[in-house]
PDB file of N, CA and C in Angstrom:
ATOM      1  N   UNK A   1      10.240 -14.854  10.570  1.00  0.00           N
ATOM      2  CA  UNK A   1       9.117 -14.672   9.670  1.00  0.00           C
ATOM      3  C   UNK A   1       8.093 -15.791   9.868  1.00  0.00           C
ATOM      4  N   UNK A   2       8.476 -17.164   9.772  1.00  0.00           N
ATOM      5  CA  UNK A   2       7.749 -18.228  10.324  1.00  0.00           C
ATOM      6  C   UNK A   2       7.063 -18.049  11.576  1.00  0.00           C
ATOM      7  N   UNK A   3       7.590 -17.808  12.633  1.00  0.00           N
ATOM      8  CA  UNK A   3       6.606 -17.308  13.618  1.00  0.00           C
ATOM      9  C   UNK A   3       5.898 -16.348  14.008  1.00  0.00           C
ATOM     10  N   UNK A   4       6.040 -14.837  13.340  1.00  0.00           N
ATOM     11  CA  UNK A   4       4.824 -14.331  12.352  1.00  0.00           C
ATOM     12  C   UNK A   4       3.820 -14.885  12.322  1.00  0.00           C
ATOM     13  N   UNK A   5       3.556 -15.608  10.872  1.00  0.00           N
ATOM     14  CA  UNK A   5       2.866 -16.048  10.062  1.00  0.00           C
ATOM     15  C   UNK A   5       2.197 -16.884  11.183  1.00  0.00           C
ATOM     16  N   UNK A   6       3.122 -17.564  11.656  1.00  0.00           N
ATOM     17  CA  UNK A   6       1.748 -18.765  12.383  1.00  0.00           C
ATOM     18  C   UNK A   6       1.192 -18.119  13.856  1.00  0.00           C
ATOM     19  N   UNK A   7       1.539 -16.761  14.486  1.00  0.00           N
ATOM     20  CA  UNK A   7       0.815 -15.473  14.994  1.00  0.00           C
ATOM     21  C   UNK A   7      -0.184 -14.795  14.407  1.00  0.00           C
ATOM     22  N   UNK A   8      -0.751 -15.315  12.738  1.00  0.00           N
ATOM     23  CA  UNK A   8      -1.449 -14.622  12.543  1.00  0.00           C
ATOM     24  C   UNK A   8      -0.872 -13.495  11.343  1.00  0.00           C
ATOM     25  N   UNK A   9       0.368 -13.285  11.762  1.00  0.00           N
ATOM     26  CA  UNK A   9       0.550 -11.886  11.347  1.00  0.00           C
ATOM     27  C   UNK A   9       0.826 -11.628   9.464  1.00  0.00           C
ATOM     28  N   UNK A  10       0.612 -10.719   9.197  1.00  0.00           N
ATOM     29  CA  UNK A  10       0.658 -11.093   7.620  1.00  0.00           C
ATOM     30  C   UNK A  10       1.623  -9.896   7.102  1.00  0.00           C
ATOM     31  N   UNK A  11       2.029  -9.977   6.215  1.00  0.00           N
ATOM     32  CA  UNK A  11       2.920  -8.559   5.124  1.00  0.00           C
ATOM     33  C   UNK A  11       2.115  -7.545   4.490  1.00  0.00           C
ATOM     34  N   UNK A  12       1.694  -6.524   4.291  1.00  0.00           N
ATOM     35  CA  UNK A  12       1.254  -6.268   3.336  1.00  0.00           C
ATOM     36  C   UNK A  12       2.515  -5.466   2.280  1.00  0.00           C
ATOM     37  N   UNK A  13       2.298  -5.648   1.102  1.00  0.00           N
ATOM     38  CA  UNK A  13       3.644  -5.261   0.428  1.00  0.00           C
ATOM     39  C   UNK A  13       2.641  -4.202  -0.963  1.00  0.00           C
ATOM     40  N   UNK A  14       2.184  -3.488  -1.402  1.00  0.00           N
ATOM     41  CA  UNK A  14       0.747  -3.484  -2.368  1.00  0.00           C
ATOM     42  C   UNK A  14       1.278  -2.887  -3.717  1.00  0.00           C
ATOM     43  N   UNK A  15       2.703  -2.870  -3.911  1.00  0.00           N
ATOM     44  CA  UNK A  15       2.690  -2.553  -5.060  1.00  0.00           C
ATOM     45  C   UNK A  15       2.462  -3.075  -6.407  1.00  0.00           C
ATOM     46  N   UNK A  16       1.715  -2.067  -7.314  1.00  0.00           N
ATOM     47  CA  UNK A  16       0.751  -2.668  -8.525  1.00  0.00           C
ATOM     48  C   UNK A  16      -0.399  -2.692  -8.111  1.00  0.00           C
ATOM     49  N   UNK A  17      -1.040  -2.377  -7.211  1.00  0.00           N
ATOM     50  CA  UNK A  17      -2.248  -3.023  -6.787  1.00  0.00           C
ATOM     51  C   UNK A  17      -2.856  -1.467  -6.747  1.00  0.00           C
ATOM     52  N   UNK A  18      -4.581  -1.431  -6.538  1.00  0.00           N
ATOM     53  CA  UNK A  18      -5.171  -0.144  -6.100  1.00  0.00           C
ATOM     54  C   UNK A  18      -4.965   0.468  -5.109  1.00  0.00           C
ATOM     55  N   UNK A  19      -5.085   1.622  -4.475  1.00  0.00           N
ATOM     56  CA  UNK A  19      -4.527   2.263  -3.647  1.00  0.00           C
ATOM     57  C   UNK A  19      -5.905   1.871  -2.837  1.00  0.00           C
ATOM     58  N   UNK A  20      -5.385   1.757  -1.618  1.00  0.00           N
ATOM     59  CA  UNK A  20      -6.476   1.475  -0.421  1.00  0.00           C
ATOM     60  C   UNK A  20      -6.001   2.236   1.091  1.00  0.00           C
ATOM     61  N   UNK A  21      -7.003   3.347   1.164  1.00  0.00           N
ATOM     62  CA  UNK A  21      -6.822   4.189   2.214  1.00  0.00           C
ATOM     63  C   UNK A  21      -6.794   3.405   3.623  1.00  0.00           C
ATOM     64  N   UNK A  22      -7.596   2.242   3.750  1.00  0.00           N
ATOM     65  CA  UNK A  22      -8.103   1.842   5.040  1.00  0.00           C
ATOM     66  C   UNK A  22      -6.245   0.683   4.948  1.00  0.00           C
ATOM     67  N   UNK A  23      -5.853   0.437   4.355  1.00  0.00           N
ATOM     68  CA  UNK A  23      -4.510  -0.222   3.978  1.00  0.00           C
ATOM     69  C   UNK A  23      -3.029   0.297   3.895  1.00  0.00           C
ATOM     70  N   UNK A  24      -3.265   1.404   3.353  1.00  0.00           N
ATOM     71  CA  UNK A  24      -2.352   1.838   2.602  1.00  0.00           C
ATOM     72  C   UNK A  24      -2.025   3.717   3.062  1.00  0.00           C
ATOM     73  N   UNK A  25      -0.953   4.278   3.152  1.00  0.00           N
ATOM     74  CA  UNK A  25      -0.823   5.439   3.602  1.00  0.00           C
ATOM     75  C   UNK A  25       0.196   6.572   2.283  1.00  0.00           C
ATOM     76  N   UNK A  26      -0.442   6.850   1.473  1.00  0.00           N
ATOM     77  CA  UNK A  26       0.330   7.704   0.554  1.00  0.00           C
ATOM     78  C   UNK A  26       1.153   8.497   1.052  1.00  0.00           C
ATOM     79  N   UNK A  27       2.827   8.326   1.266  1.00  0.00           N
ATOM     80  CA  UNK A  27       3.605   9.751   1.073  1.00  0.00           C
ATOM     81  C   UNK A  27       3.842  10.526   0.069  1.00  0.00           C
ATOM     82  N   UNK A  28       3.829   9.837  -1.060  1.00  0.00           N
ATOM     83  CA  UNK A  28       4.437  10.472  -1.949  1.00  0.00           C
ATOM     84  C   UNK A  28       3.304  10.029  -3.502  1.00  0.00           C
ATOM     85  N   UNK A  29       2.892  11.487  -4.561  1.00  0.00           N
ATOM     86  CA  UNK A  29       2.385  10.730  -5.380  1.00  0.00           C
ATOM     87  C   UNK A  29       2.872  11.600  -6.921  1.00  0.00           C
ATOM     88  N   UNK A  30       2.991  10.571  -7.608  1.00  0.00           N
ATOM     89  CA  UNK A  30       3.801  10.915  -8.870  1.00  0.00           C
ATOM     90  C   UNK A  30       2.842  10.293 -10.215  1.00  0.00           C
ATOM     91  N   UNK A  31       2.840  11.385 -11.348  1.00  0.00           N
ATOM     92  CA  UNK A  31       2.070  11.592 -12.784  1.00  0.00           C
ATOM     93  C   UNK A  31       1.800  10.150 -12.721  1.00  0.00           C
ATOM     94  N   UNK A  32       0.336   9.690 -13.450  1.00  0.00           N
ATOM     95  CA  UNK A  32       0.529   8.446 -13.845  1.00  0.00           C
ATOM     96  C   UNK A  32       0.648   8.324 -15.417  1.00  0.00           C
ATOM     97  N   UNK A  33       1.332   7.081 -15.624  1.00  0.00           N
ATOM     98  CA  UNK A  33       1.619   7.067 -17.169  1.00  0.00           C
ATOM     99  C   UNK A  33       0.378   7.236 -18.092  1.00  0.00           C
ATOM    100  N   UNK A  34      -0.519   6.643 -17.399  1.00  0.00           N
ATOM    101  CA  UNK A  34      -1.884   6.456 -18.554  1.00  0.00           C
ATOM    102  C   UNK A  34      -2.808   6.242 -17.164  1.00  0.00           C
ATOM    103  N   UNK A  35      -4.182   6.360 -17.970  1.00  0.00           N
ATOM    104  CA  UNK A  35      -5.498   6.473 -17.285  1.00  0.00           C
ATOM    105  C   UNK A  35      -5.636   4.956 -16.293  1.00  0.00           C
ATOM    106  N   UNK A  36      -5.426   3.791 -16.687  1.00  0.00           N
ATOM    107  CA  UNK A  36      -4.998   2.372 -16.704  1.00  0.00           C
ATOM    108  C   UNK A  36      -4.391   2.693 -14.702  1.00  0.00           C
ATOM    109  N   UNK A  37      -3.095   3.352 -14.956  1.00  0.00           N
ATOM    110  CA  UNK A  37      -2.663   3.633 -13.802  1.00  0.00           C
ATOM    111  C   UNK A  37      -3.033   4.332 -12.386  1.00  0.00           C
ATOM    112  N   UNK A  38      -4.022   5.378 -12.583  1.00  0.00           N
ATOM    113  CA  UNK A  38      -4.493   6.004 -11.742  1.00  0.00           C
ATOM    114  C   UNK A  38      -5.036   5.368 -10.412  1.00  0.00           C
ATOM    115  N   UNK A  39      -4.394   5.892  -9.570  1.00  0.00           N
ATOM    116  CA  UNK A  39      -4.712   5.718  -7.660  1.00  0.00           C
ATOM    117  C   UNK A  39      -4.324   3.985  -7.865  1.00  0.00           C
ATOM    118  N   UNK A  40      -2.933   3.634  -8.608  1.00  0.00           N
ATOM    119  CA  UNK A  40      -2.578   2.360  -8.334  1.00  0.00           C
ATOM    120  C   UNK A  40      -0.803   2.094  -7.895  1.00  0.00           C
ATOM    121  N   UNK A  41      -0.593   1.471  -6.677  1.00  0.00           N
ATOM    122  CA  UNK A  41       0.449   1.985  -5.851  1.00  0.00           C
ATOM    123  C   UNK A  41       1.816   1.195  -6.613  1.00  0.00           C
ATOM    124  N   UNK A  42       2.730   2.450  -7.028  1.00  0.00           N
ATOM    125  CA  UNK A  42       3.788   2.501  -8.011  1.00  0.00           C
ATOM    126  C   UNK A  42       4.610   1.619  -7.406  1.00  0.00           C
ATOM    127  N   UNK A  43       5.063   2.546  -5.942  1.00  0.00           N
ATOM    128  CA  UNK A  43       5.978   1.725  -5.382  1.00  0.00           C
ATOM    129  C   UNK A  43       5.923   1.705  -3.604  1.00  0.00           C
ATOM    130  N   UNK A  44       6.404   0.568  -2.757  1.00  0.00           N
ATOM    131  CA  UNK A  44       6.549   1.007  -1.151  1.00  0.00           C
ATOM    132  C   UNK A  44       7.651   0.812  -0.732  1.00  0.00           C
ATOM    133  N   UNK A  45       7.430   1.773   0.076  1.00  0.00           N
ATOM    134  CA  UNK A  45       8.494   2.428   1.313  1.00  0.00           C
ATOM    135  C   UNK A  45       8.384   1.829   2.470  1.00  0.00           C
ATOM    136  N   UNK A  46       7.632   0.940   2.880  1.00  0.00           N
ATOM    137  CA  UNK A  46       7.522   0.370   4.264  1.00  0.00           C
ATOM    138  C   UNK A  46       6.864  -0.240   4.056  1.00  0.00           C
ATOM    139  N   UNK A  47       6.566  -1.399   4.174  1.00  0.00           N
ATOM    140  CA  UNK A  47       5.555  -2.509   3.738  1.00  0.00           C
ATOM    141  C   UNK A  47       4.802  -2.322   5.639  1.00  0.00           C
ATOM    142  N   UNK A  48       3.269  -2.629   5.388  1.00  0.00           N
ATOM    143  CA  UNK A  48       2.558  -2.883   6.476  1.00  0.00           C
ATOM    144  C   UNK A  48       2.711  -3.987   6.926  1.00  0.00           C
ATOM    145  N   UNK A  49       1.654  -4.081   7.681  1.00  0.00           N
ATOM    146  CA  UNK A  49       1.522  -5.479   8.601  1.00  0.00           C
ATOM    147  C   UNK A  49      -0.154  -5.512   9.173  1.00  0.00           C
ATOM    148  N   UNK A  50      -0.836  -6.336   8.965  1.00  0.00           N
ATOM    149  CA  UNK A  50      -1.760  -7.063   9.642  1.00  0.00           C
ATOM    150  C   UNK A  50      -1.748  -8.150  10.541  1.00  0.00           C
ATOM    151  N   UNK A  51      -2.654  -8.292  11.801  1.00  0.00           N
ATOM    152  CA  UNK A  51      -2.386  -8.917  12.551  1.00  0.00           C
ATOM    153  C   UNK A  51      -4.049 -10.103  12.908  1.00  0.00           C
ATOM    154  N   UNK A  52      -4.488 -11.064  12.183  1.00  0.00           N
ATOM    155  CA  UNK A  52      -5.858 -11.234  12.965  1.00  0.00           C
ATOM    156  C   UNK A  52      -6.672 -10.492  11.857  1.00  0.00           C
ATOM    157  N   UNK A  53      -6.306 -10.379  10.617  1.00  0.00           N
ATOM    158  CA  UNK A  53      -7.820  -8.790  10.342  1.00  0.00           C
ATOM    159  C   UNK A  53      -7.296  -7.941  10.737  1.00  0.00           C
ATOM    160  N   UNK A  54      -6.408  -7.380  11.565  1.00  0.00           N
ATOM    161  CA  UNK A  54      -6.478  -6.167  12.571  1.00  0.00           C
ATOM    162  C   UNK A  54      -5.800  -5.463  11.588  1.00  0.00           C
ATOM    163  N   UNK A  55      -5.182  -4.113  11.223  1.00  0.00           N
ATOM    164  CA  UNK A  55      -4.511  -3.130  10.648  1.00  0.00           C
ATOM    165  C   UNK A  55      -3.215  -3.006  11.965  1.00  0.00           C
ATOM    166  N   UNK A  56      -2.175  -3.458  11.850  1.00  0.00           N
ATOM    167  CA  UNK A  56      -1.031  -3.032  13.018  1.00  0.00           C
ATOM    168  C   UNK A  56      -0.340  -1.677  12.681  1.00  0.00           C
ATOM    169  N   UNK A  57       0.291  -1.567  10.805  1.00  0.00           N
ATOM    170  CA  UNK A  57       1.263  -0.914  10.574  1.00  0.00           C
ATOM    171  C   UNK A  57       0.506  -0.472   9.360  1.00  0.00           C
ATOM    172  N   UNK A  58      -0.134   0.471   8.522  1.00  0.00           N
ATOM    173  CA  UNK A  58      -0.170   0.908   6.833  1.00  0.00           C
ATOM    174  C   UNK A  58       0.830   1.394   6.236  1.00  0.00           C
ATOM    175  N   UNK A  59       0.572   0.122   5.213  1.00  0.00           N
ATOM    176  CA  UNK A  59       1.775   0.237   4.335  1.00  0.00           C
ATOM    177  C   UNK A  59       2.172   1.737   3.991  1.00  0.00           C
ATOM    178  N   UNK A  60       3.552   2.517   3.716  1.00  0.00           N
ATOM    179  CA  UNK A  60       3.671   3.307   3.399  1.00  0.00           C
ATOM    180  C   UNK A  60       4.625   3.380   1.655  1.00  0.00           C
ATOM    181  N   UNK A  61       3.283   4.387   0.847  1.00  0.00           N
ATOM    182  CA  UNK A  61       3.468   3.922  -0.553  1.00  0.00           C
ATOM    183  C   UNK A  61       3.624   5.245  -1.024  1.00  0.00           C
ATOM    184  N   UNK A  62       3.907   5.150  -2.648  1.00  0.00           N
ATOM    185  CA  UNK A  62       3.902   5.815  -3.239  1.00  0.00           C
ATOM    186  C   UNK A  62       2.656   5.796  -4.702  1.00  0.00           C
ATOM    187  N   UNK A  63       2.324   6.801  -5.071  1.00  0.00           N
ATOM    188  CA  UNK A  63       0.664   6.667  -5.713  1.00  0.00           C
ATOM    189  C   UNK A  63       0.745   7.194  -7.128  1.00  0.00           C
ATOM    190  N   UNK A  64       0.214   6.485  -8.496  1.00  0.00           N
ATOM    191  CA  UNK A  64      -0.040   7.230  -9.535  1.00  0.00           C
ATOM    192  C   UNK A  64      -1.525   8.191  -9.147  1.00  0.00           C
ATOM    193  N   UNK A  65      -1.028   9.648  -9.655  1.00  0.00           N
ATOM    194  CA  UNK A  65      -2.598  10.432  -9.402  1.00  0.00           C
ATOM    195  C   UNK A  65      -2.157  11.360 -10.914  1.00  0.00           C
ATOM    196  N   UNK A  66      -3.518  11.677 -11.289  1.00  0.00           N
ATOM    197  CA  UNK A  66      -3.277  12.920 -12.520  1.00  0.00           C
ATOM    198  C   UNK A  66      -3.368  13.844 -12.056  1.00  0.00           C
ATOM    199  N   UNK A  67      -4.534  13.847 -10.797  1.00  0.00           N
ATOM    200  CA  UNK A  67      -5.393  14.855 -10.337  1.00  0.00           C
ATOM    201  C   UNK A  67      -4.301  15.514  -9.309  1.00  0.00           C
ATOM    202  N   UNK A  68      -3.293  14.875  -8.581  1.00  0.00           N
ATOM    203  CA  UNK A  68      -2.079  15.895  -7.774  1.00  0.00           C
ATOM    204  C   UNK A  68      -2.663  14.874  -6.373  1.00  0.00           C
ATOM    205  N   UNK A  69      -4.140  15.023  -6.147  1.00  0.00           N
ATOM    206  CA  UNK A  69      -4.108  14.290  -4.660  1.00  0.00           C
ATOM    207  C   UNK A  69      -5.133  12.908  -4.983  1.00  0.00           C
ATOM    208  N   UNK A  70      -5.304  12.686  -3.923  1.00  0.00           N
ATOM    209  CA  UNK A  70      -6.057  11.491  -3.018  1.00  0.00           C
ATOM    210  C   UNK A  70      -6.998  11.394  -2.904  1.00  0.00           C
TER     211      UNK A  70
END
């Protein structure tokens, strides 16, 4: 992991956070509890990776939606 990090390379892990398409890759998306929650990522399934800025891996998450999609 240490030599990672000093490659540059970073985690992305985004749960709790807003859902970000250019970041983040929805498989799966489930009711959100309240309005508060909407398009904010519940839980992940594969954490990403950035490299430099660069996008290597998007995270693969799971999404509060009311609306059903994305």
């Amino acid at each position: 992991v240490k030599e990672l990090a000093a490659a540059g390379v970073e985690r992305i892990d985004p749960a709790g956070v807003a859902f970000d398409p250019a970041l983040h890759e929805a498989v799966s998306i489930i009711p959100a509890p309240d309005a508060a929650q909407e398009r904010v990522v519940s839980a992940t399934f594969q954490s990403g990776y950035v490299m430099k800025g660069q996008l290597v891996r998007p995270a693969r998450v799971q999404v509060f939606s009311t609306e059903g999609s994305l």
